[in-house]
PDB file of N, CA and C in Angstrom:
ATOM      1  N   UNK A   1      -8.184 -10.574  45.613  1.00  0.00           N
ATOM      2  CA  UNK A   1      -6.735 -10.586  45.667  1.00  0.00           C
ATOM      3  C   UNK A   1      -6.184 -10.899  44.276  1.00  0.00           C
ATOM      4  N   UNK A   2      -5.186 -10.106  43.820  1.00  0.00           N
ATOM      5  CA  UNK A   2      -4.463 -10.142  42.485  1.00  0.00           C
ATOM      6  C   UNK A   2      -3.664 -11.629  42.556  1.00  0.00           C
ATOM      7  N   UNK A   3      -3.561 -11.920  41.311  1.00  0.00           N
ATOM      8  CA  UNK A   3      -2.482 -12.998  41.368  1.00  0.00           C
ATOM      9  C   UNK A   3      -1.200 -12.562  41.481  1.00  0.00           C
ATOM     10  N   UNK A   4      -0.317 -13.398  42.418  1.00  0.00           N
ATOM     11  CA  UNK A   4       0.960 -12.750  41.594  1.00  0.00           C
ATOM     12  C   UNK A   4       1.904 -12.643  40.303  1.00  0.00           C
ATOM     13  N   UNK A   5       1.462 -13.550  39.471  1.00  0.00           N
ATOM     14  CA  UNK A   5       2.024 -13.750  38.242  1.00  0.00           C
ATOM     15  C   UNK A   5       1.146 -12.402  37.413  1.00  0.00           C
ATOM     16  N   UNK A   6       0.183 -11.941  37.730  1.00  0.00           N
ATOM     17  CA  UNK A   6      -0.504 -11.142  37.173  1.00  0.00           C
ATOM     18  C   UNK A   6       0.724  -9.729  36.237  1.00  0.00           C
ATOM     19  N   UNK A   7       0.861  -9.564  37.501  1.00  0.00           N
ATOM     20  CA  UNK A   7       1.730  -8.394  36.506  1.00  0.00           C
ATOM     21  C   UNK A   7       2.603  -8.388  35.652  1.00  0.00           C
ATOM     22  N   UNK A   8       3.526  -9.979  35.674  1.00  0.00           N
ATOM     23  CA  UNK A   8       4.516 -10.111  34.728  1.00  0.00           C
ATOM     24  C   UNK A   8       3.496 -10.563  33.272  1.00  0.00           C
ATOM     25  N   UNK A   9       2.759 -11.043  33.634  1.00  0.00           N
ATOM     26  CA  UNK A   9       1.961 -11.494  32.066  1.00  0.00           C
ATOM     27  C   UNK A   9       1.071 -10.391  31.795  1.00  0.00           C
ATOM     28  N   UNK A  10       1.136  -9.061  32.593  1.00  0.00           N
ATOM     29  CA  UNK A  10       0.666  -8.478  31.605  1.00  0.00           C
ATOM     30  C   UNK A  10       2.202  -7.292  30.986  1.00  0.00           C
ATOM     31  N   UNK A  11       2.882  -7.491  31.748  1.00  0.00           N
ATOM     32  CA  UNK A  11       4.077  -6.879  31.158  1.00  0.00           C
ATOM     33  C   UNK A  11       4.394  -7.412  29.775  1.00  0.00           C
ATOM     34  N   UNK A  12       4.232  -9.041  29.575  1.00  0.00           N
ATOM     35  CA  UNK A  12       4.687  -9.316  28.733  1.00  0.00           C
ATOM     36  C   UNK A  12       3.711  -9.401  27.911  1.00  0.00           C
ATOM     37  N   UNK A  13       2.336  -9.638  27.688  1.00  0.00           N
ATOM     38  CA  UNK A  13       1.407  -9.369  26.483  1.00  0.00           C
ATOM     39  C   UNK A  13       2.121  -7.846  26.096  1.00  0.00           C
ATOM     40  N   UNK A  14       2.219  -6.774  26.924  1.00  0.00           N
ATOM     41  CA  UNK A  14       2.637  -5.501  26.366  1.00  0.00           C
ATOM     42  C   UNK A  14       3.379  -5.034  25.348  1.00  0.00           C
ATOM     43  N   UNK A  15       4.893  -6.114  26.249  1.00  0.00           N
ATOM     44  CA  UNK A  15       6.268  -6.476  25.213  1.00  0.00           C
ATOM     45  C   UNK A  15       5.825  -7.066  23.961  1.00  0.00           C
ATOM     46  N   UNK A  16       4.996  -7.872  23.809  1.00  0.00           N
ATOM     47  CA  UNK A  16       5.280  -8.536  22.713  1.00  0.00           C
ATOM     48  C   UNK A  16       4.278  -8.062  21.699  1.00  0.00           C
ATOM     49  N   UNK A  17       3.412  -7.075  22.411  1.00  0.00           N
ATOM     50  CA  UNK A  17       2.610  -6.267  21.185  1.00  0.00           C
ATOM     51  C   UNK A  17       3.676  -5.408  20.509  1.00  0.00           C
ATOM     52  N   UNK A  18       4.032  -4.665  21.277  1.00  0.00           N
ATOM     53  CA  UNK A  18       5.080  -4.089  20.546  1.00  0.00           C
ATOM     54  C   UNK A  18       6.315  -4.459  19.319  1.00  0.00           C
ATOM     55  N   UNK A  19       6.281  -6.036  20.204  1.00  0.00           N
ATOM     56  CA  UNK A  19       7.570  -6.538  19.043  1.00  0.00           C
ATOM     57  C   UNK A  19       7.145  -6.969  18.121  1.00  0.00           C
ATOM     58  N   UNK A  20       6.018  -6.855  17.882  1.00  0.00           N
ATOM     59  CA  UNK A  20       5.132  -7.003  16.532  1.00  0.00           C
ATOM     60  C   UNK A  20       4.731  -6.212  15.728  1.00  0.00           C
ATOM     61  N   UNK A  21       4.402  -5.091  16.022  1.00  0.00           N
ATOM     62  CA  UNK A  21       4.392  -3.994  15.229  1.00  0.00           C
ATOM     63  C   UNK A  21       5.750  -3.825  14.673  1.00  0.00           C
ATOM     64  N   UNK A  22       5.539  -3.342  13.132  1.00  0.00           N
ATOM     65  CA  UNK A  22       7.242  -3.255  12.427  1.00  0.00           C
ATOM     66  C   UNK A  22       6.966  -1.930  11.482  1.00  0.00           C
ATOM     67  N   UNK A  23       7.534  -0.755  11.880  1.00  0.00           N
ATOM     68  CA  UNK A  23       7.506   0.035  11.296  1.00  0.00           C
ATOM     69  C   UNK A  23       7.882  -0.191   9.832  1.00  0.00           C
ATOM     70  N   UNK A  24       7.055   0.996   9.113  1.00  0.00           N
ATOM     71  CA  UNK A  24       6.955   1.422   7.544  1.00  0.00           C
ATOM     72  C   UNK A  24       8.407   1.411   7.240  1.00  0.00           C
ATOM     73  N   UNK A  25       8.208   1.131   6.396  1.00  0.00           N
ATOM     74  CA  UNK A  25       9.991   0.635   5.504  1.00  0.00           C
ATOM     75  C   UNK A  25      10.432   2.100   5.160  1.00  0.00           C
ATOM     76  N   UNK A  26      11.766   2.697   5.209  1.00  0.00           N
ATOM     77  CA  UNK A  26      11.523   3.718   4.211  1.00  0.00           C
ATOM     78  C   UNK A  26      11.678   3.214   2.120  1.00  0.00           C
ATOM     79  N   UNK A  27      11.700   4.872   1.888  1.00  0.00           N
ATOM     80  CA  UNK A  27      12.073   4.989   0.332  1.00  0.00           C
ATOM     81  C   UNK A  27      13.551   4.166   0.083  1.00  0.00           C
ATOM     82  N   UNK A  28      13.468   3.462  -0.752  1.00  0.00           N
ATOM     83  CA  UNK A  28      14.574   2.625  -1.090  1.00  0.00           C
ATOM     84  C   UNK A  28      15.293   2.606  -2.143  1.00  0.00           C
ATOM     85  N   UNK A  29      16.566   2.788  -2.784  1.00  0.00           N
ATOM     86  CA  UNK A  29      16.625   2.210  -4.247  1.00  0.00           C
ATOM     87  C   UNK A  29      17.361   0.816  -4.367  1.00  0.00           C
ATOM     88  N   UNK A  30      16.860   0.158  -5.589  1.00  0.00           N
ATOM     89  CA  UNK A  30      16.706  -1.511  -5.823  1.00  0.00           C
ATOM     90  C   UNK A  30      17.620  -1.312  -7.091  1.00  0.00           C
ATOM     91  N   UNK A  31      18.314  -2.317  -7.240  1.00  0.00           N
ATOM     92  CA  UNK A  31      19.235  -2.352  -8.883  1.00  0.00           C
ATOM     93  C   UNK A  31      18.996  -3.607  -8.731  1.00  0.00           C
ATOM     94  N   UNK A  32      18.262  -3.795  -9.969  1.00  0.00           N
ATOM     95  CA  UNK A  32      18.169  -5.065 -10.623  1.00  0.00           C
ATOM     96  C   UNK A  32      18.683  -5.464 -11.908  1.00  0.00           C
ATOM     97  N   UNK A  33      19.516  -6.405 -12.422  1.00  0.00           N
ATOM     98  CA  UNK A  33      20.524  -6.173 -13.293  1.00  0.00           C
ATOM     99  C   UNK A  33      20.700  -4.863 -14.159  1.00  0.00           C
ATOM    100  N   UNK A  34      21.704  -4.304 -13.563  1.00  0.00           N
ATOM    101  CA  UNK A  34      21.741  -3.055 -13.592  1.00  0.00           C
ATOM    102  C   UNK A  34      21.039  -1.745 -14.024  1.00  0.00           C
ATOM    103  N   UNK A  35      19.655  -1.819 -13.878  1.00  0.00           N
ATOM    104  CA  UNK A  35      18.613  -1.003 -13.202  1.00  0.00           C
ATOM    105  C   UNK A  35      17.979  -0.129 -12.249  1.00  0.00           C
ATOM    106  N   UNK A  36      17.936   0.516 -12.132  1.00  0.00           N
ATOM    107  CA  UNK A  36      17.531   1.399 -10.544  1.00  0.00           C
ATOM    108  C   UNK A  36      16.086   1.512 -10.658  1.00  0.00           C
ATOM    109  N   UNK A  37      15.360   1.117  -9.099  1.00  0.00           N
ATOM    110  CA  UNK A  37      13.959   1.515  -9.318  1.00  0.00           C
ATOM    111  C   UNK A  37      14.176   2.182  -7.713  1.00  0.00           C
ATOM    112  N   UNK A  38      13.032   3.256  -7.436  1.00  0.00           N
ATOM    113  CA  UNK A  38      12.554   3.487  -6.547  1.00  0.00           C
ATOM    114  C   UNK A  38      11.559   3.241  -6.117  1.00  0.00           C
ATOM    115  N   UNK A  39      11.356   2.564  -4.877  1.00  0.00           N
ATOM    116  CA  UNK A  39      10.290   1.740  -4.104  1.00  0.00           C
ATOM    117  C   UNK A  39       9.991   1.963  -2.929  1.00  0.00           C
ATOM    118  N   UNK A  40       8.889   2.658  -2.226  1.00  0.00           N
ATOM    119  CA  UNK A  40       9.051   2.981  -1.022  1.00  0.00           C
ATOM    120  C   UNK A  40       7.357   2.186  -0.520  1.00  0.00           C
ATOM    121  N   UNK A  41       6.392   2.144   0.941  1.00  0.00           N
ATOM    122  CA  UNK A  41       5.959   2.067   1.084  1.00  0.00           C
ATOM    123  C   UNK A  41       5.033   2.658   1.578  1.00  0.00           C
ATOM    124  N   UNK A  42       4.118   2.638   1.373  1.00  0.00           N
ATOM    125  CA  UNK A  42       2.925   3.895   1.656  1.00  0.00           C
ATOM    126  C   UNK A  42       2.503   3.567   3.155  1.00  0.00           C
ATOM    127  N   UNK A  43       1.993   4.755   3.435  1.00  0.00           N
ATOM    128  CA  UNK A  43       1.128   3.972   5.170  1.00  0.00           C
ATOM    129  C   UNK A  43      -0.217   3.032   5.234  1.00  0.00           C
ATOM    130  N   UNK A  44      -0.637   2.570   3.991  1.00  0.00           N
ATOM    131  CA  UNK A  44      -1.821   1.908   3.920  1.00  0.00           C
ATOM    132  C   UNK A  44      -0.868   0.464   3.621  1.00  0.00           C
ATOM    133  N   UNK A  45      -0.111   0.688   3.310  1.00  0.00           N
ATOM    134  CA  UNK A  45       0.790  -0.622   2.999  1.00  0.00           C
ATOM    135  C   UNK A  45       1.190  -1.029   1.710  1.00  0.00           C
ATOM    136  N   UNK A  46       0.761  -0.291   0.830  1.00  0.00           N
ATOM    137  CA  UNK A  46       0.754  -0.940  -0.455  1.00  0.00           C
ATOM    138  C   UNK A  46       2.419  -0.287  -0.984  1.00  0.00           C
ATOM    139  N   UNK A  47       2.785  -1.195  -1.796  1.00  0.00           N
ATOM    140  CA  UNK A  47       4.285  -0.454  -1.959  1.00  0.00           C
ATOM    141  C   UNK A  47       4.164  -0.029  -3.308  1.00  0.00           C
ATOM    142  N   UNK A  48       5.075   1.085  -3.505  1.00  0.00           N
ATOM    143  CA  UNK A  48       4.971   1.960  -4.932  1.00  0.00           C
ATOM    144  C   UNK A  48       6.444   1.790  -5.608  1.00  0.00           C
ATOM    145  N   UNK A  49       6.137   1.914  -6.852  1.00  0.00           N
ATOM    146  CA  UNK A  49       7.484   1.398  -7.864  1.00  0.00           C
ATOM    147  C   UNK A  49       7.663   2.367  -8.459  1.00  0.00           C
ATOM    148  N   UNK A  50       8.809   2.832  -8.798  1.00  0.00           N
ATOM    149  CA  UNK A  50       9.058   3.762 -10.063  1.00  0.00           C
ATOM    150  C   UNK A  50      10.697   3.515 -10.853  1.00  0.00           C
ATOM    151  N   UNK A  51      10.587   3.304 -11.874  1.00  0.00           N
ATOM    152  CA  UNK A  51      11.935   3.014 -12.920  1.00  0.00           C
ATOM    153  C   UNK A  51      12.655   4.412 -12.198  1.00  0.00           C
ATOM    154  N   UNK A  52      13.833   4.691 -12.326  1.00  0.00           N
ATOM    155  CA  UNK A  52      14.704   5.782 -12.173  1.00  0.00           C
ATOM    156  C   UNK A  52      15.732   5.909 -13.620  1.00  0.00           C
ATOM    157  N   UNK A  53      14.927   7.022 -14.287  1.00  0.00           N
ATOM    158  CA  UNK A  53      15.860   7.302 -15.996  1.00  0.00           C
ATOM    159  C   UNK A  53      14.989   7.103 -17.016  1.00  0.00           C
ATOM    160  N   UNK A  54      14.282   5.972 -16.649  1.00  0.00           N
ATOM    161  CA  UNK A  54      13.163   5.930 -17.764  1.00  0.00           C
ATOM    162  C   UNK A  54      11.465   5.343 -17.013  1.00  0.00           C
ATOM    163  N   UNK A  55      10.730   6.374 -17.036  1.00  0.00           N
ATOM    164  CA  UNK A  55       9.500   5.661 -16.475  1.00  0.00           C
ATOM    165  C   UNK A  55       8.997   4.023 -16.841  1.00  0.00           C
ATOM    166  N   UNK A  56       8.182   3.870 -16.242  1.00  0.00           N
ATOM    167  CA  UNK A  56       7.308   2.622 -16.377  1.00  0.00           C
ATOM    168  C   UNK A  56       6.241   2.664 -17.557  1.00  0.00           C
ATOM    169  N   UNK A  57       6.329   1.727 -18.339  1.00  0.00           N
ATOM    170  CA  UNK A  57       5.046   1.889 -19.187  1.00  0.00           C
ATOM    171  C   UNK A  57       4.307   0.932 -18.737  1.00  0.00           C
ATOM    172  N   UNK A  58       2.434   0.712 -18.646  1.00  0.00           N
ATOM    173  CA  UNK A  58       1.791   0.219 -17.695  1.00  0.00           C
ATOM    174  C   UNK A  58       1.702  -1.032 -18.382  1.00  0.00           C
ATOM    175  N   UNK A  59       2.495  -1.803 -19.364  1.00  0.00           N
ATOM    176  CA  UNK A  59       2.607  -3.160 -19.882  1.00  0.00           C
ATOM    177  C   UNK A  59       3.740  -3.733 -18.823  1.00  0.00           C
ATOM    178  N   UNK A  60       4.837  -3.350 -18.065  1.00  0.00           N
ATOM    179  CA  UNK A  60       5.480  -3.810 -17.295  1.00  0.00           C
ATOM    180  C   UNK A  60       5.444  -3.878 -16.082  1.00  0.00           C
ATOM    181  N   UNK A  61       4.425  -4.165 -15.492  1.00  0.00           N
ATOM    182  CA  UNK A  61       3.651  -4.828 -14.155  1.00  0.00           C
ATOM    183  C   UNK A  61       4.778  -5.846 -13.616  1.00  0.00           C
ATOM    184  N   UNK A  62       5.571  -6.639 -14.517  1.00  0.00           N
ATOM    185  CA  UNK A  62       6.061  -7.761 -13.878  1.00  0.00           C
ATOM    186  C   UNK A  62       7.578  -7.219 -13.719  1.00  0.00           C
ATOM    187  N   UNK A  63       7.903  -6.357 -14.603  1.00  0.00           N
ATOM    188  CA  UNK A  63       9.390  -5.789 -13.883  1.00  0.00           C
ATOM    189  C   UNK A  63       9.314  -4.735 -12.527  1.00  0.00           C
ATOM    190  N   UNK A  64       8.230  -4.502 -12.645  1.00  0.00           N
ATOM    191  CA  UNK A  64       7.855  -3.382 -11.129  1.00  0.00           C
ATOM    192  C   UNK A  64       7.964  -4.636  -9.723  1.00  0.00           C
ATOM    193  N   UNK A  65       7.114  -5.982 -10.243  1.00  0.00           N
ATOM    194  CA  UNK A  65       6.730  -6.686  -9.100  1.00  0.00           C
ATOM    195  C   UNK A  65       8.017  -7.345  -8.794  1.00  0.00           C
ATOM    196  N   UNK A  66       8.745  -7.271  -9.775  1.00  0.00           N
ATOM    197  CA  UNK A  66      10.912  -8.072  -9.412  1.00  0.00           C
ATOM    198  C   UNK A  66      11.306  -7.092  -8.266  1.00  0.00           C
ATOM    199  N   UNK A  67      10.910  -5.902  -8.822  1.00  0.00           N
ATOM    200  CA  UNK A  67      11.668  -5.047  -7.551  1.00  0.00           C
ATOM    201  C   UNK A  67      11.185  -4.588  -6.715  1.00  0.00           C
ATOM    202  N   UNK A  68       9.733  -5.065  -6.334  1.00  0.00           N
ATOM    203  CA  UNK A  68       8.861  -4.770  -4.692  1.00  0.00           C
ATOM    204  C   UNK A  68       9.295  -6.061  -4.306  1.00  0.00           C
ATOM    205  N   UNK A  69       9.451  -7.220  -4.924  1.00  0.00           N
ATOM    206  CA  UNK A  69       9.895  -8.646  -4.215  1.00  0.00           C
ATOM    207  C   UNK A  69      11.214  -8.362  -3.652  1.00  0.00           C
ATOM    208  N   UNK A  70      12.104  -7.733  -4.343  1.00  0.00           N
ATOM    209  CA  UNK A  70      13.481  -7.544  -3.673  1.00  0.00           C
ATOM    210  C   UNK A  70      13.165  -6.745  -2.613  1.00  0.00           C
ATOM    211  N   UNK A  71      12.165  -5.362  -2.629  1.00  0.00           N
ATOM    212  CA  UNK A  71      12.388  -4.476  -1.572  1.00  0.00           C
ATOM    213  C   UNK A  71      11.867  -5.645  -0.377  1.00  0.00           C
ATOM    214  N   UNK A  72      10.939  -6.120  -0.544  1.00  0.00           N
ATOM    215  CA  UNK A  72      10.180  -6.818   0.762  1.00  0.00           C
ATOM    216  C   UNK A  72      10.927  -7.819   0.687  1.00  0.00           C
ATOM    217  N   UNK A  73      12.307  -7.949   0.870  1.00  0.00           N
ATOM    218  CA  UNK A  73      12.823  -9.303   1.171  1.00  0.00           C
ATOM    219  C   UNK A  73      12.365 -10.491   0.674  1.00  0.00           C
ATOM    220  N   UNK A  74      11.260 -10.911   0.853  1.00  0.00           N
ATOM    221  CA  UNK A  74      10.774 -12.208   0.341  1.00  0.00           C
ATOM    222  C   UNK A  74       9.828 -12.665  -0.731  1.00  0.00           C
ATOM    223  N   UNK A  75       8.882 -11.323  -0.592  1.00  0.00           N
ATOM    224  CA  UNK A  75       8.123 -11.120  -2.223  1.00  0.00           C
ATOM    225  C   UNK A  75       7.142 -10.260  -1.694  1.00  0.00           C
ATOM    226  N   UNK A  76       6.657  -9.393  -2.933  1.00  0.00           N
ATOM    227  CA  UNK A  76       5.144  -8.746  -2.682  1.00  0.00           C
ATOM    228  C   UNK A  76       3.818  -9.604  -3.034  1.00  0.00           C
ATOM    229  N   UNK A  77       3.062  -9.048  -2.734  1.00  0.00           N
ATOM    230  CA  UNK A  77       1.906  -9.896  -2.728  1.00  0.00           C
ATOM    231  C   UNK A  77       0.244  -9.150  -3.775  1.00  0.00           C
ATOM    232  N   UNK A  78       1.577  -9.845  -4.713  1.00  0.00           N
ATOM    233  CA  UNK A  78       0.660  -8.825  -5.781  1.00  0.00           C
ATOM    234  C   UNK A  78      -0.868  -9.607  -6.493  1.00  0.00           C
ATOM    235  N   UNK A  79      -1.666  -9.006  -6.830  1.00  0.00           N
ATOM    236  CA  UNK A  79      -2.996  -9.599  -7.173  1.00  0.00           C
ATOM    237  C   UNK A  79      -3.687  -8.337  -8.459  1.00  0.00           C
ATOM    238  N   UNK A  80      -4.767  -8.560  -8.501  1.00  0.00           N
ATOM    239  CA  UNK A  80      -5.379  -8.317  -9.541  1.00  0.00           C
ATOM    240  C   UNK A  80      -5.714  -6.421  -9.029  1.00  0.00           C
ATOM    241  N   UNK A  81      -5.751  -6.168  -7.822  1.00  0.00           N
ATOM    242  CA  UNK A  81      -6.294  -4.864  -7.466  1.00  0.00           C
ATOM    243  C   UNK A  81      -4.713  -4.393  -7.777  1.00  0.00           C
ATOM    244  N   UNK A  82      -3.332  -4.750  -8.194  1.00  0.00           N
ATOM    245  CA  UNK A  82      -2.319  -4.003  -8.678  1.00  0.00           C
ATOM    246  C   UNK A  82      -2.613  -3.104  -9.535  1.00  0.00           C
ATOM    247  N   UNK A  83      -2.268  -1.894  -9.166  1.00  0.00           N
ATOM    248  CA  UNK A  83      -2.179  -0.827 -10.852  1.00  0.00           C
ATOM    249  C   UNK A  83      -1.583   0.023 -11.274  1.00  0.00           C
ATOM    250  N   UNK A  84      -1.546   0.390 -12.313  1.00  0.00           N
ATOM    251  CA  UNK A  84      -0.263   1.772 -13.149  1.00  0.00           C
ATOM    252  C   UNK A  84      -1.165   3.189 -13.094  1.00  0.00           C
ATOM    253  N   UNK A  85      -0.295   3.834 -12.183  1.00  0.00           N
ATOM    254  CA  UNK A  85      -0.597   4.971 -11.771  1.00  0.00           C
ATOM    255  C   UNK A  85       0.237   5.963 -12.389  1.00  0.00           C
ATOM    256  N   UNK A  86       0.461   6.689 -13.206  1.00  0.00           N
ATOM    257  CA  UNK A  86       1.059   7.788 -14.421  1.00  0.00           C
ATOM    258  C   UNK A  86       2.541   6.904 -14.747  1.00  0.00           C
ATOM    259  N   UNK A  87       3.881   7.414 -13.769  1.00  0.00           N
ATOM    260  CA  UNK A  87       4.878   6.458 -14.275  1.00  0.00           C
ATOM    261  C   UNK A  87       5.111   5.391 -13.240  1.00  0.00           C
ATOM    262  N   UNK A  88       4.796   4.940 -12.252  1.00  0.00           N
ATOM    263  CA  UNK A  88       4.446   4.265 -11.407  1.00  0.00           C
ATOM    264  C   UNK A  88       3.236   3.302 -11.283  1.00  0.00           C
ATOM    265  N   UNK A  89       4.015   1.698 -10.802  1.00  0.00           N
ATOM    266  CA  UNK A  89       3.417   0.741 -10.468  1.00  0.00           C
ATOM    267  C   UNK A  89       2.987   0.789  -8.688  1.00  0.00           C
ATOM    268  N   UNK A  90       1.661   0.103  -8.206  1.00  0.00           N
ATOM    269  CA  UNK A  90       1.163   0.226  -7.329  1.00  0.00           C
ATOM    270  C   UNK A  90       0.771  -0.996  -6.996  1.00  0.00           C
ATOM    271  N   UNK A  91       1.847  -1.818  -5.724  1.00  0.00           N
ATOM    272  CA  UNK A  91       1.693  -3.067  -5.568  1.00  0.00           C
ATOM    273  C   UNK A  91       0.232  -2.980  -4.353  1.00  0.00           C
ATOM    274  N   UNK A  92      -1.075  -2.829  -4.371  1.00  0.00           N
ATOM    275  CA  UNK A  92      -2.022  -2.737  -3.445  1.00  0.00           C
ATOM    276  C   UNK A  92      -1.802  -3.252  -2.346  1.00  0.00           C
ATOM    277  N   UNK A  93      -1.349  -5.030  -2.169  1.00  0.00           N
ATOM    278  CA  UNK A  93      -0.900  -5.346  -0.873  1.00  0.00           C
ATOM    279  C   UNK A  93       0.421  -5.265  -0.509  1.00  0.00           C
ATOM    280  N   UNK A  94       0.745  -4.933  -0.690  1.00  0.00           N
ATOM    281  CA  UNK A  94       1.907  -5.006  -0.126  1.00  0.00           C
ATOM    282  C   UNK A  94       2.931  -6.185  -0.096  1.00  0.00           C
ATOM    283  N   UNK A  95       3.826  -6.110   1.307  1.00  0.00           N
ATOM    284  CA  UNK A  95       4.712  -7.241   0.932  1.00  0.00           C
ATOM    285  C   UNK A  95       4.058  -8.452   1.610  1.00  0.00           C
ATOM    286  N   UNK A  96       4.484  -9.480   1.481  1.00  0.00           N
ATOM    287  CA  UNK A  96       3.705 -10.853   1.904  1.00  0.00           C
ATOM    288  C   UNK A  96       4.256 -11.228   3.039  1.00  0.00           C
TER     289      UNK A  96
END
């Protein structure tokens, strides 16, 4: 014999898988004192940077990572596997 609480707890493990999953951000643009970058996120997660007007040169890692912190609200979660990919920065993890 089933329990009866059975079905509401599995209704709700269901619900709340779902409300956990958070879809891919889209393509964004960021102005940072008066700057434009484009930042979008990939499906592996890692978020991608690009200056808008003048590319990235791969010495500015830390102005790319100002504006994946703004896109991800609270900061990216950048580490040593970060890298400069032609005019584009490549935050590997993503946001934190």
């Amino acid at each position: 014999m089933m329990h009866p609480g059975f079905p509401l707890t599995v209704c709700a493990l269901v619900l709340s898988a779902c409300a956990t999953s958070v879809p891919p951000l889209p393509r964004a643009p960021i102005v940072l004192d008066g700057v434009s970058y484009d930042v979008a996120k990939r499906p592996t997660g890692a978020v991608e940077v690009s200056r808008i007007g003048r590319p990235f040169e791969n010495w500015e890692g830390q102005e790319a990572r100002r504006a994946a912190d703004r896109f991800c609200v609270t900061r990216a979660k950048t580490s040593i596997k970060d890298r400069f990919q032609g005019s584009t920065w490549l935050i590997v993890e993503g946001c934190a």
